[in-house]
Protein backbone atom coordinates (compact mmCIF):
# COMPACT_ATOMS: atom_id res chain seq x y z
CA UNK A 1 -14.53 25.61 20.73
CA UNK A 2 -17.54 23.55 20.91
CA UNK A 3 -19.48 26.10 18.09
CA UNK A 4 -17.82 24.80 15.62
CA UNK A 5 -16.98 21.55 13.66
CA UNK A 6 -14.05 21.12 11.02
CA UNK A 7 -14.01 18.37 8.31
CA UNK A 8 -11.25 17.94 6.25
CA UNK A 9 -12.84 16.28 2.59
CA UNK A 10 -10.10 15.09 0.45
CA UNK A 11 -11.63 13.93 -2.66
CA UNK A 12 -8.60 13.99 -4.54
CA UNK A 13 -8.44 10.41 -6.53
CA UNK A 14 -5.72 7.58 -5.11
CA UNK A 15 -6.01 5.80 -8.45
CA UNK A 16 -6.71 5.97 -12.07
CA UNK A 17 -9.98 4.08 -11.42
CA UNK A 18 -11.02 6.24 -8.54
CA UNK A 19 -10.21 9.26 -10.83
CA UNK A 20 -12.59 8.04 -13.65
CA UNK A 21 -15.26 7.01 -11.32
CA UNK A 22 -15.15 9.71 -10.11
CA UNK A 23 -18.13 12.93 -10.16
CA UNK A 24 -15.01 15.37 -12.13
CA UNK A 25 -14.10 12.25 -14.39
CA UNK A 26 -14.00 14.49 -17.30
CA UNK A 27 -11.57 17.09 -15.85
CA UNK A 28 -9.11 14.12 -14.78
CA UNK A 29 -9.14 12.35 -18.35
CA UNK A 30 -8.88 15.71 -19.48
CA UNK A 31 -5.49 16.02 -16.97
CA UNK A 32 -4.36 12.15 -18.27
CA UNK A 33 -4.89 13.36 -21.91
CA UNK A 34 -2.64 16.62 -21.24
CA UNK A 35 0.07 14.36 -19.23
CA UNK A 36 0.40 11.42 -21.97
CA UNK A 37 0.34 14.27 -24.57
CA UNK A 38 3.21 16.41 -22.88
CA UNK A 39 5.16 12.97 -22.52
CA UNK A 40 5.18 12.08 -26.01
CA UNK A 41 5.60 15.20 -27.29
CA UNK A 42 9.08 16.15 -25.21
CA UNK A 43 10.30 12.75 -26.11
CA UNK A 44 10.43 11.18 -22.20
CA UNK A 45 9.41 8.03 -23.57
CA UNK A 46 8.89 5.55 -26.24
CA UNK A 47 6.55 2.03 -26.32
CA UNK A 48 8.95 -0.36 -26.99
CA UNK A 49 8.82 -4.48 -26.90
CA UNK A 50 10.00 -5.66 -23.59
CA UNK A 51 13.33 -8.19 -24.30
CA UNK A 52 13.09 -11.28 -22.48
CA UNK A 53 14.44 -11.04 -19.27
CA UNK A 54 14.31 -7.73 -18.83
CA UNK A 55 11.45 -6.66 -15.92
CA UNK A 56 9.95 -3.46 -16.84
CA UNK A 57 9.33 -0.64 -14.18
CA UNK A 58 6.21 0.14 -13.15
CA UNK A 59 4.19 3.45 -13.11
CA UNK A 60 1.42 5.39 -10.97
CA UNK A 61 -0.71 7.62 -11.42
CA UNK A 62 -0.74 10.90 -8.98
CA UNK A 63 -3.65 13.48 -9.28
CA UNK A 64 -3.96 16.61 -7.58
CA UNK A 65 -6.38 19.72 -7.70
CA UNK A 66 -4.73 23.50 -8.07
CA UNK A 67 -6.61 25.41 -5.89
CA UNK A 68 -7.11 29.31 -5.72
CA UNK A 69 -6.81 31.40 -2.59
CA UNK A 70 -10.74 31.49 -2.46
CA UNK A 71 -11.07 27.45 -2.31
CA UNK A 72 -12.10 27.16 -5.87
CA UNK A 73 -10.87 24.63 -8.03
CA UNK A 74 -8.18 26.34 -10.64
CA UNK A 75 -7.36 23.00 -12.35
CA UNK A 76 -6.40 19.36 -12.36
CA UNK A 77 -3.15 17.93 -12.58
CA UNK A 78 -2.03 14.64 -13.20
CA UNK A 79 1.36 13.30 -13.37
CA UNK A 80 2.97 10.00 -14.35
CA UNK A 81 5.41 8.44 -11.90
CA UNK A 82 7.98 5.84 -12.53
CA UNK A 83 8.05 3.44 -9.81
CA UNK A 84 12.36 3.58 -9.54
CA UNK A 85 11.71 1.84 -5.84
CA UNK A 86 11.30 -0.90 -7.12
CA UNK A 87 14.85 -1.51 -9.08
CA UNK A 88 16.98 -3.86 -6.75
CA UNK A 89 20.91 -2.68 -7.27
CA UNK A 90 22.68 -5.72 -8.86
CA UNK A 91 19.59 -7.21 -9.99
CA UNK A 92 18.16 -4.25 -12.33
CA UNK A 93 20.54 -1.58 -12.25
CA UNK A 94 24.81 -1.88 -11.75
CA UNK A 95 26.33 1.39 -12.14
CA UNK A 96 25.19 5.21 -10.79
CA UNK A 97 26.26 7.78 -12.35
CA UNK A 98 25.52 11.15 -11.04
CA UNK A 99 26.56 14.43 -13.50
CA UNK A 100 29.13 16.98 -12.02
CA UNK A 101 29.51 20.40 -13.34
């Protein structure tokens, strides 16, 4: 009805620079920190010296806040994303392999 007004606020951060200009900066480096941390210490990935010719893939940055059923903010979450979208078959990538029990 006419008594009442809803406004949907997402402040949830599109990029890393929106995340650490943000007013809950600390909670998202805090949320970068535990991502890069969990990454290096499963072993997902390595720094390595590009080789010539080769075109690296890209990555992004996704943020999101964990919510509880009151509204409240539980915690922060950040995850890092390969960019695999961007890999042209042929040109990056040949084969496909795809695991079958």
């Amino acid at each position: 009805g006419d008594d009442f007004a809803i406004y949907l606020v997402d402040d949830t951060p599109k990029t890393i620079d929106d995340a650490y200009s943000s007013l809950d900066a600390d909670f998202w480096k805090e949320a970068v920190r535990c991502e890069m941390d969990s990454i290096m210490a499963n072993g997902t990935w390595e720094v390595v010296e590009c080789l010539y010719g080769c075109k690296p893939v890209g990555c992004k940055w996704l943020f999101k806040k964990k919510l509880r059923l009151d509204g409240t903010n539980e915690k922060y979450k950040a995850s890092l994303m390969a960019k695999g979208y961007t890999q042209k078959e042929g040109e990056d990538f040949f084969d496909t392999y795809s695991p079958v029990a």
